[in-house]
PDB file of N, CA and C in Angstrom:
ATOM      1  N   UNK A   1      51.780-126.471  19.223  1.00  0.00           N
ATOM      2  CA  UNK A   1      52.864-126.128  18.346  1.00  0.00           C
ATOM      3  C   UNK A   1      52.673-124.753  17.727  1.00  0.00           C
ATOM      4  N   UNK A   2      51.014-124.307  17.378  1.00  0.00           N
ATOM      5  CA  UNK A   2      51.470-123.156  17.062  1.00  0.00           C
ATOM      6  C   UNK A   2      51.121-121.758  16.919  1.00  0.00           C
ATOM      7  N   UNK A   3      50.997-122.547  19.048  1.00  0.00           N
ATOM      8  CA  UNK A   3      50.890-121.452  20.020  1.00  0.00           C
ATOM      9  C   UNK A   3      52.584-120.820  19.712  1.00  0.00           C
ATOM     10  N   UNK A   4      53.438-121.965  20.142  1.00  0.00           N
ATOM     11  CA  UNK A   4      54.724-122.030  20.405  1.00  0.00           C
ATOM     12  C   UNK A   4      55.299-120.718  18.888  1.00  0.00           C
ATOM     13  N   UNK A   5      55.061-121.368  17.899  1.00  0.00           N
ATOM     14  CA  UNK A   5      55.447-120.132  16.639  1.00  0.00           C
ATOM     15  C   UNK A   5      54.773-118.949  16.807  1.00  0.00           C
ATOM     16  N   UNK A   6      53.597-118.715  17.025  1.00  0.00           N
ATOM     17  CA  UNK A   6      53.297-117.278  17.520  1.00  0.00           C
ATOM     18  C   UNK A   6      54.136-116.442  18.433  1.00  0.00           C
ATOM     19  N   UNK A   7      54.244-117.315  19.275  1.00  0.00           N
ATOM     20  CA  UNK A   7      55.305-116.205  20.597  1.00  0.00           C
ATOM     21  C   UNK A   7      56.866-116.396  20.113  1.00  0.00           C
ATOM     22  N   UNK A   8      57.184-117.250  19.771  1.00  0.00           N
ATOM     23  CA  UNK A   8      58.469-116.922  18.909  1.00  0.00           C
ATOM     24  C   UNK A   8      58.606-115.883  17.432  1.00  0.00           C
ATOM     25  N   UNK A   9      56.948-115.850  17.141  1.00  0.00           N
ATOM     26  CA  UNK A   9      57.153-114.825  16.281  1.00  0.00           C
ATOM     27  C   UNK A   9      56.926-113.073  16.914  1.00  0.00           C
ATOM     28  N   UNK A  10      56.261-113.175  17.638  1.00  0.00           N
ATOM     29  CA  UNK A  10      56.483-112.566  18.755  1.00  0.00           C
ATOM     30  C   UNK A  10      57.333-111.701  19.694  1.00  0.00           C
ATOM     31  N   UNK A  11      58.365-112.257  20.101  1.00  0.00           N
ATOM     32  CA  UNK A  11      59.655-112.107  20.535  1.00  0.00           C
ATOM     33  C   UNK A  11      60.309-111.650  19.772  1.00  0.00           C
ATOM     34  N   UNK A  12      60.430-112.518  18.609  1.00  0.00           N
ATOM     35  CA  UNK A  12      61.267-111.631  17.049  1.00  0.00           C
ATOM     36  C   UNK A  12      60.878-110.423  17.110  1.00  0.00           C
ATOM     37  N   UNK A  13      59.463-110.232  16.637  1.00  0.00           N
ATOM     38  CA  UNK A  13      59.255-109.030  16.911  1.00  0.00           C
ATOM     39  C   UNK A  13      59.386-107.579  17.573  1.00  0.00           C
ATOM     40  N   UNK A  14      59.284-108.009  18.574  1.00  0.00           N
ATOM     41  CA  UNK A  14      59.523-107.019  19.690  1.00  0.00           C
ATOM     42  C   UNK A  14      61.222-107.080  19.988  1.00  0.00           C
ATOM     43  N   UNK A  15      61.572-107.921  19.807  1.00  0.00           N
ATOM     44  CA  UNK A  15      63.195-107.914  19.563  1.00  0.00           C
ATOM     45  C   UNK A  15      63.853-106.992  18.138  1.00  0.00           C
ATOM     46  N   UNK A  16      63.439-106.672  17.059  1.00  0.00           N
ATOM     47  CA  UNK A  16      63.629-106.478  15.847  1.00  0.00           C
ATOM     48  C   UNK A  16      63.060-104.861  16.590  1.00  0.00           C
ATOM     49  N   UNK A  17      61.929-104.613  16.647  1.00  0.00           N
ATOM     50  CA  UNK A  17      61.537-103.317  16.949  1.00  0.00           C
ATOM     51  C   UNK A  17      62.596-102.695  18.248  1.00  0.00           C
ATOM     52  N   UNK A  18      62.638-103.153  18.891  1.00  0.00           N
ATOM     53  CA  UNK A  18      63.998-102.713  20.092  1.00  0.00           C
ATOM     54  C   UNK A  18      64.979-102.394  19.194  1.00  0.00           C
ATOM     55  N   UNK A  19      65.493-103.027  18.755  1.00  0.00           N
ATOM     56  CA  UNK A  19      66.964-102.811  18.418  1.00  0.00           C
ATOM     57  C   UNK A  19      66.575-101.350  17.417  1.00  0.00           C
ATOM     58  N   UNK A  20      65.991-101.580  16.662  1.00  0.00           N
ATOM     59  CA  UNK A  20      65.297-100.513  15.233  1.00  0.00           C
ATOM     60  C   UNK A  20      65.347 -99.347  16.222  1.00  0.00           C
ATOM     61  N   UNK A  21      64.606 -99.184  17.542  1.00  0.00           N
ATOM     62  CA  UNK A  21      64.350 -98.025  18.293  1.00  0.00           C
ATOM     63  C   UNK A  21      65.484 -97.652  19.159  1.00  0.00           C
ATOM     64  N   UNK A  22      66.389 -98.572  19.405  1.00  0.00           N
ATOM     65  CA  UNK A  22      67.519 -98.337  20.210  1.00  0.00           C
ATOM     66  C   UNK A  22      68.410 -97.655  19.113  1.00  0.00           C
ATOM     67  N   UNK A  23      68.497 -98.050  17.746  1.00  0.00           N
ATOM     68  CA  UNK A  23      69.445 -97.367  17.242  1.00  0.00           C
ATOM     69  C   UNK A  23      68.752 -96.427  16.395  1.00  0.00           C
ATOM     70  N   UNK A  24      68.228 -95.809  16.362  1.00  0.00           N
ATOM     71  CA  UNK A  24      66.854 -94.494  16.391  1.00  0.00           C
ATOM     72  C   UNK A  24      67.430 -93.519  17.255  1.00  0.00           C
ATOM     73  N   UNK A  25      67.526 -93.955  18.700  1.00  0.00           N
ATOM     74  CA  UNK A  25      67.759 -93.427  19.950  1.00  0.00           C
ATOM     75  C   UNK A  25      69.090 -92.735  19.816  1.00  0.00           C
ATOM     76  N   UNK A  26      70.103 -93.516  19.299  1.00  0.00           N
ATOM     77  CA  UNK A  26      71.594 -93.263  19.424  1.00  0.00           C
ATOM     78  C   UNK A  26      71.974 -92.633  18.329  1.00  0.00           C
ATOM     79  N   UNK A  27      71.029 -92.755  16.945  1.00  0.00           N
ATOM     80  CA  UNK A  27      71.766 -91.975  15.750  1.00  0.00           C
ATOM     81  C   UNK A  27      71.490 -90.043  16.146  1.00  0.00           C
ATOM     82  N   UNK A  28      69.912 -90.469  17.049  1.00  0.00           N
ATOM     83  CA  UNK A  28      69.650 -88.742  16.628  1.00  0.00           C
ATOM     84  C   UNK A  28      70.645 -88.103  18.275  1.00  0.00           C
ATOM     85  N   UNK A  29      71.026 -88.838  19.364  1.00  0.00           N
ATOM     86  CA  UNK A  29      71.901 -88.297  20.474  1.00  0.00           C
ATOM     87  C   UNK A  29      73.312 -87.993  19.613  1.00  0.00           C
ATOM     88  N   UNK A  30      73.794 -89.069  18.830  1.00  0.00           N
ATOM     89  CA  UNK A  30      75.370 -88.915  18.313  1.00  0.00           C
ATOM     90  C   UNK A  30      75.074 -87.870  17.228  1.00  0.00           C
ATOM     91  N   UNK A  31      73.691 -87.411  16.464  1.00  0.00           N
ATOM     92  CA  UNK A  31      73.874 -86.611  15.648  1.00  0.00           C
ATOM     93  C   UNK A  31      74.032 -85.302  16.179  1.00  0.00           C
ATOM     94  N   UNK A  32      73.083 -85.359  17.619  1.00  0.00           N
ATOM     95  CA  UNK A  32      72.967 -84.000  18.102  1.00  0.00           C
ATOM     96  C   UNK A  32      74.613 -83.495  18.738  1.00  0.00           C
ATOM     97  N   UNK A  33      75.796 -84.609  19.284  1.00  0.00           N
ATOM     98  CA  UNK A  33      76.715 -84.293  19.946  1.00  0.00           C
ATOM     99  C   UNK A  33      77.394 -83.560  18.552  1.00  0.00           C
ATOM    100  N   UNK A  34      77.010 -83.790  17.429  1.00  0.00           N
ATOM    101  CA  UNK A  34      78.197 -83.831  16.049  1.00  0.00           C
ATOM    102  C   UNK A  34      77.770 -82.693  15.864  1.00  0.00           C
ATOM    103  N   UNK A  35      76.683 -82.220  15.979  1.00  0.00           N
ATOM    104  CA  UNK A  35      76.349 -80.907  15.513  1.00  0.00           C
ATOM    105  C   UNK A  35      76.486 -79.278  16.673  1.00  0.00           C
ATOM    106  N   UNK A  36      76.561 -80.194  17.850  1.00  0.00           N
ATOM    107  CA  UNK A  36      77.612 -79.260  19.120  1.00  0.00           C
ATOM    108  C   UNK A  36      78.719 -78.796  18.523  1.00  0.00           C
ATOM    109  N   UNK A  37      79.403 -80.119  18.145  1.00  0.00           N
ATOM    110  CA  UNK A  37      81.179 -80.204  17.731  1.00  0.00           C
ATOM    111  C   UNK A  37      81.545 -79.246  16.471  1.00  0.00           C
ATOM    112  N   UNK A  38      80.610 -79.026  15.494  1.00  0.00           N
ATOM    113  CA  UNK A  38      80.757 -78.835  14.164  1.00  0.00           C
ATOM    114  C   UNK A  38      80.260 -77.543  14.713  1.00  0.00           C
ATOM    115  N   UNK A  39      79.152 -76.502  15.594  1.00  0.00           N
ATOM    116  CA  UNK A  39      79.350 -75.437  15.711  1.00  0.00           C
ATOM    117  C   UNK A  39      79.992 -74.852  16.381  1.00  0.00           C
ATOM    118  N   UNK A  40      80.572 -75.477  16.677  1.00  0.00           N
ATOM    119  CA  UNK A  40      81.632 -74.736  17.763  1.00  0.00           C
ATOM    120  C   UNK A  40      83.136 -74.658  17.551  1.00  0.00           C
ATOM    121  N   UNK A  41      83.145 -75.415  16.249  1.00  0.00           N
ATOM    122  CA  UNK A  41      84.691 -75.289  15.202  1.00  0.00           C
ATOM    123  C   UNK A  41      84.463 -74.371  14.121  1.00  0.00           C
ATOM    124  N   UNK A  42      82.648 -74.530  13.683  1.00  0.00           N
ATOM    125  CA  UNK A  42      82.889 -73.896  12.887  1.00  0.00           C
ATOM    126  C   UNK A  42      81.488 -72.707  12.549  1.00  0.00           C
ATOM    127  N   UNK A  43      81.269 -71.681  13.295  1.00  0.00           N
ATOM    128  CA  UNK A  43      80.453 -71.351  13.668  1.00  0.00           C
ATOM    129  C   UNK A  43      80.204 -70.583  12.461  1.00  0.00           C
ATOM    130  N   UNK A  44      79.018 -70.873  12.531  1.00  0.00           N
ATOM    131  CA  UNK A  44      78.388 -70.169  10.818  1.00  0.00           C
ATOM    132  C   UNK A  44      78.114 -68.293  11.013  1.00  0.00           C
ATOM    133  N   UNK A  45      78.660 -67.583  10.090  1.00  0.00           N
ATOM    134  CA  UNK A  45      78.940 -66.261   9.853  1.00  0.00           C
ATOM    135  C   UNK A  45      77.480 -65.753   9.737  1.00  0.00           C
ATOM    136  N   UNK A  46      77.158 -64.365  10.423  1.00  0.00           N
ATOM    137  CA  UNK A  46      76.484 -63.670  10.210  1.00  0.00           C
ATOM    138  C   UNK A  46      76.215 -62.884   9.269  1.00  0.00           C
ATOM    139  N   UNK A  47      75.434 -62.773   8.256  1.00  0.00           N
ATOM    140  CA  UNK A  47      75.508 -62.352   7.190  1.00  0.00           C
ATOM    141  C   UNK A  47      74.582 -61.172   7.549  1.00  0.00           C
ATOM    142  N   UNK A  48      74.924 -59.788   7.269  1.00  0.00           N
ATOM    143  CA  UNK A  48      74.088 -58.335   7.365  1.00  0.00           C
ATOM    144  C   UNK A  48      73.429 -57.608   6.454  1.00  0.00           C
ATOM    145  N   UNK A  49      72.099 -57.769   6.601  1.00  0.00           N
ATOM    146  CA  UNK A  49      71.442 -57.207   5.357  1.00  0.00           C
ATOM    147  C   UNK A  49      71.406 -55.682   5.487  1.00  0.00           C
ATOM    148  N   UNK A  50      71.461 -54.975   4.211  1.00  0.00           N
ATOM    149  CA  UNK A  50      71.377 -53.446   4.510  1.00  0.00           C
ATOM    150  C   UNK A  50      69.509 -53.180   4.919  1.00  0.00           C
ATOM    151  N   UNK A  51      69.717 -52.266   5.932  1.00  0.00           N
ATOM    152  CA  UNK A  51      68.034 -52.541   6.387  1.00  0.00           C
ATOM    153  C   UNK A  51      67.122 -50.865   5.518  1.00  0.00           C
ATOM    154  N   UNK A  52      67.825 -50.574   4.716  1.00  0.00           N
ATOM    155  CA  UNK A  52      66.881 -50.048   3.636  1.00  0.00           C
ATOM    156  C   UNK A  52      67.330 -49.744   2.214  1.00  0.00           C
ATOM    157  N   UNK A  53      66.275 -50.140   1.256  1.00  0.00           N
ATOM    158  CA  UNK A  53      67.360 -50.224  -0.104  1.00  0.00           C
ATOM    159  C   UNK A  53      66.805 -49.118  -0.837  1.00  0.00           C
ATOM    160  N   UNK A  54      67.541 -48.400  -1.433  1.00  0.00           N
ATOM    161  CA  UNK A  54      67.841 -46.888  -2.326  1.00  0.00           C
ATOM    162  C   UNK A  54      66.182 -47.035  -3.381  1.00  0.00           C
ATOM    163  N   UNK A  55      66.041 -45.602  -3.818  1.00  0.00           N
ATOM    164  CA  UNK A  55      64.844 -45.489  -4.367  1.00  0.00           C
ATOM    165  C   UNK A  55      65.025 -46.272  -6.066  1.00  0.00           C
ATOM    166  N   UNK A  56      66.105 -46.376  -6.628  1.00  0.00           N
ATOM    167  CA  UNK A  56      66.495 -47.171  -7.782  1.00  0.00           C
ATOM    168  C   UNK A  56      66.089 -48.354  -7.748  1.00  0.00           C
ATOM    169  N   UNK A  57      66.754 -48.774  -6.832  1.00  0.00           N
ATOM    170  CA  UNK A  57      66.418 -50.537  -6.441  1.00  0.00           C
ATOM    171  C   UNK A  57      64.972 -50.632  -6.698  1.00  0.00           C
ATOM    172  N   UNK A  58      64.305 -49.541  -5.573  1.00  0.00           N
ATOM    173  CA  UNK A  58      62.854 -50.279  -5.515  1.00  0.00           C
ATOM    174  C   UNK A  58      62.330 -50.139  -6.950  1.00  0.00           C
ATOM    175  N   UNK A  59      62.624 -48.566  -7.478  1.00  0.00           N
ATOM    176  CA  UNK A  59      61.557 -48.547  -9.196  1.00  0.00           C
ATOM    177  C   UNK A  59      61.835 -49.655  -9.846  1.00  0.00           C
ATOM    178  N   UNK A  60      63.490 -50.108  -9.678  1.00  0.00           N
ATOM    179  CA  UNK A  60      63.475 -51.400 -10.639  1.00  0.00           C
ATOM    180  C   UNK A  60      63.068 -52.431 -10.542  1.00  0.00           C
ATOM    181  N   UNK A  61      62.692 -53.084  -8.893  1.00  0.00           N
ATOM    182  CA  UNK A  61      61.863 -53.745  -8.468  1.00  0.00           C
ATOM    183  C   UNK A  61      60.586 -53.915  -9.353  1.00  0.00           C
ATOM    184  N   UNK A  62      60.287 -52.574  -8.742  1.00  0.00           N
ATOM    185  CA  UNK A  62      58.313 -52.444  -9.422  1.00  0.00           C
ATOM    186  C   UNK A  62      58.261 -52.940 -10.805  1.00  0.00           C
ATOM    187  N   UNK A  63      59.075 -52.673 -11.905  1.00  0.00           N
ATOM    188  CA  UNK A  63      59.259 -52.692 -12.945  1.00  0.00           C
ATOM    189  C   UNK A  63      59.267 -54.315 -13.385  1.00  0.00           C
ATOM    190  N   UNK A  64      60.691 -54.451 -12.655  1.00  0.00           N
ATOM    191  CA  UNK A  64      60.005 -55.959 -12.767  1.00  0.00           C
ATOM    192  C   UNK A  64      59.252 -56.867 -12.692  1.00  0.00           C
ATOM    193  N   UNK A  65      58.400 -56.790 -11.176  1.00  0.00           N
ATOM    194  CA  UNK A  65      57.172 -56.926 -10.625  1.00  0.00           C
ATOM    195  C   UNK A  65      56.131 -57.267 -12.172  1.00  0.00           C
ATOM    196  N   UNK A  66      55.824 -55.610 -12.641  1.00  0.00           N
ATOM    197  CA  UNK A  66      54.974 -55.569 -13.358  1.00  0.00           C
ATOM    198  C   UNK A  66      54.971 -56.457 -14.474  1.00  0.00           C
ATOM    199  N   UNK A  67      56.449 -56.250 -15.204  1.00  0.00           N
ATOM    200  CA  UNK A  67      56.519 -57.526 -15.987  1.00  0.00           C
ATOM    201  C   UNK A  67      56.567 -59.055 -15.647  1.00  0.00           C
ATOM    202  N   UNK A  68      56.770 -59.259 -15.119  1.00  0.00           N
ATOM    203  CA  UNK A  68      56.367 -60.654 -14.172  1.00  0.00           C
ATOM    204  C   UNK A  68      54.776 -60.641 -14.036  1.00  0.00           C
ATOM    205  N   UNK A  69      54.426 -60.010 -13.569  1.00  0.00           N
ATOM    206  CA  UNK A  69      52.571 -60.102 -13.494  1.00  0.00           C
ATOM    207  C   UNK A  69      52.206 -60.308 -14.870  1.00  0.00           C
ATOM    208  N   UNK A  70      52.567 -59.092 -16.198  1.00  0.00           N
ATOM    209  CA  UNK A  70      52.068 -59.045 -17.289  1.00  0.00           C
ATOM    210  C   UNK A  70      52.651 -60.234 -18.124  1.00  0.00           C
ATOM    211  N   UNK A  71      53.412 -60.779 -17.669  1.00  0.00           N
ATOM    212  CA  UNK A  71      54.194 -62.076 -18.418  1.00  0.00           C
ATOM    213  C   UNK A  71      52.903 -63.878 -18.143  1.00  0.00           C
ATOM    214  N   UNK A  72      52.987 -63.574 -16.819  1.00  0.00           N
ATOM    215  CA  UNK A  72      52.302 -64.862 -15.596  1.00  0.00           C
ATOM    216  C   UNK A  72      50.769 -64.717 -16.592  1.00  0.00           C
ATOM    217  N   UNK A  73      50.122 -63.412 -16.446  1.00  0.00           N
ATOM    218  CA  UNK A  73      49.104 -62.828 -17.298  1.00  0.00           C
ATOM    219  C   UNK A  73      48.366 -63.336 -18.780  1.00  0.00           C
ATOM    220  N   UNK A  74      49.713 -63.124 -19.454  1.00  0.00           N
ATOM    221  CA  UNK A  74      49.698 -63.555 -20.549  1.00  0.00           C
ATOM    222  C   UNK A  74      49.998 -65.041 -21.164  1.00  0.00           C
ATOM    223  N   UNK A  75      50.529 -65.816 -20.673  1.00  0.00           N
ATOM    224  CA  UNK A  75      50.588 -67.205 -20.151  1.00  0.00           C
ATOM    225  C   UNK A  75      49.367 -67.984 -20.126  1.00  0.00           C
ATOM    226  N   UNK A  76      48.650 -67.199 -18.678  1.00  0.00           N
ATOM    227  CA  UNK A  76      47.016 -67.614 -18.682  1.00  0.00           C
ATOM    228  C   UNK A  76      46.055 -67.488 -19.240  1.00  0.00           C
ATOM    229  N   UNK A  77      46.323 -66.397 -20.752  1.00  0.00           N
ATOM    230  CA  UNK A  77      45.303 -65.805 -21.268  1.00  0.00           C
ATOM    231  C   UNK A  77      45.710 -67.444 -22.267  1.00  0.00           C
ATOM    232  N   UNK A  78      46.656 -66.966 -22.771  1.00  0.00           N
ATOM    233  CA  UNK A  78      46.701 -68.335 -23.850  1.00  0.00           C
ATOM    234  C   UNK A  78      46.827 -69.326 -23.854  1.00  0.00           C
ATOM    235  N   UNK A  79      47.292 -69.576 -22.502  1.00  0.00           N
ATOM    236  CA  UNK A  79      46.384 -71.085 -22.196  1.00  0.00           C
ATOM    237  C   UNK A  79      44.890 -71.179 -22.134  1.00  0.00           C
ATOM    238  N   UNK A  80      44.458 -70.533 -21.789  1.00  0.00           N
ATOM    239  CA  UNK A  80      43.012 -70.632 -21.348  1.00  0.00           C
ATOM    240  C   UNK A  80      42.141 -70.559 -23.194  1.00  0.00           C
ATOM    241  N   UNK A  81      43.046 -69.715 -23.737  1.00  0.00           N
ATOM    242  CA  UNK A  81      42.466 -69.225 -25.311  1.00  0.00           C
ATOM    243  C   UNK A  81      42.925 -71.323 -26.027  1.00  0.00           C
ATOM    244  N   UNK A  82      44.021 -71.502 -25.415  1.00  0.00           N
ATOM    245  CA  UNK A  82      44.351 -72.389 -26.494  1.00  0.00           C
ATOM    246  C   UNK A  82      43.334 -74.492 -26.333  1.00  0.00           C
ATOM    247  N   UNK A  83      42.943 -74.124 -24.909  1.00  0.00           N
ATOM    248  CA  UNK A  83      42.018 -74.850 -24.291  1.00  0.00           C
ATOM    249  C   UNK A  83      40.918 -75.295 -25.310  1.00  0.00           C
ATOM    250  N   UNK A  84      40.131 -73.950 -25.624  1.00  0.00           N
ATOM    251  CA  UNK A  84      38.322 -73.815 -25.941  1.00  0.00           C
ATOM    252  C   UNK A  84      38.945 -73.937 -27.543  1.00  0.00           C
TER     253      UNK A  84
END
């Protein structure tokens, strides 16, 4: 008798895992056809970066940079001070 419940538990099993993997199988094929369909109605825009930016940009960059470092900086000092 329960030999008999093992292989019926068994079967469940491998029945339950099939189906789980069969529809595994079919969500990621029907996702891949949807995502054919969806670029090809609606094909995503190329966006163009300017490929060098003016000497302003960058000083203000740096500038910021620095304050960002001296900010991050100061953060760690007083945490570290408020620790001990």
């Amino acid at each position: 008798m329960e030999l008999n419940l093992v292989t019926e538990g068994l079967k469940f099993m491998v029945l339950g895992m099939a189906t789980v993997f069969s529809f595994l199988i079919l969500m990621v094929i029907i996702l891949h056809f949807q995502a054919k369909i969806i670029n090809k109605f609606f094909p995503q825009k190329v966006v163009s970066t300017p490929s060098r930016a003016s000497s302003t940009q960058k000083s203000s960059t740096q500038k910021d940079d620095k304050a960002l470092v001296a900010a991050i900086t100061a953060a760690i000092t007083t945490f570290k001070n408020s620790k001990s």
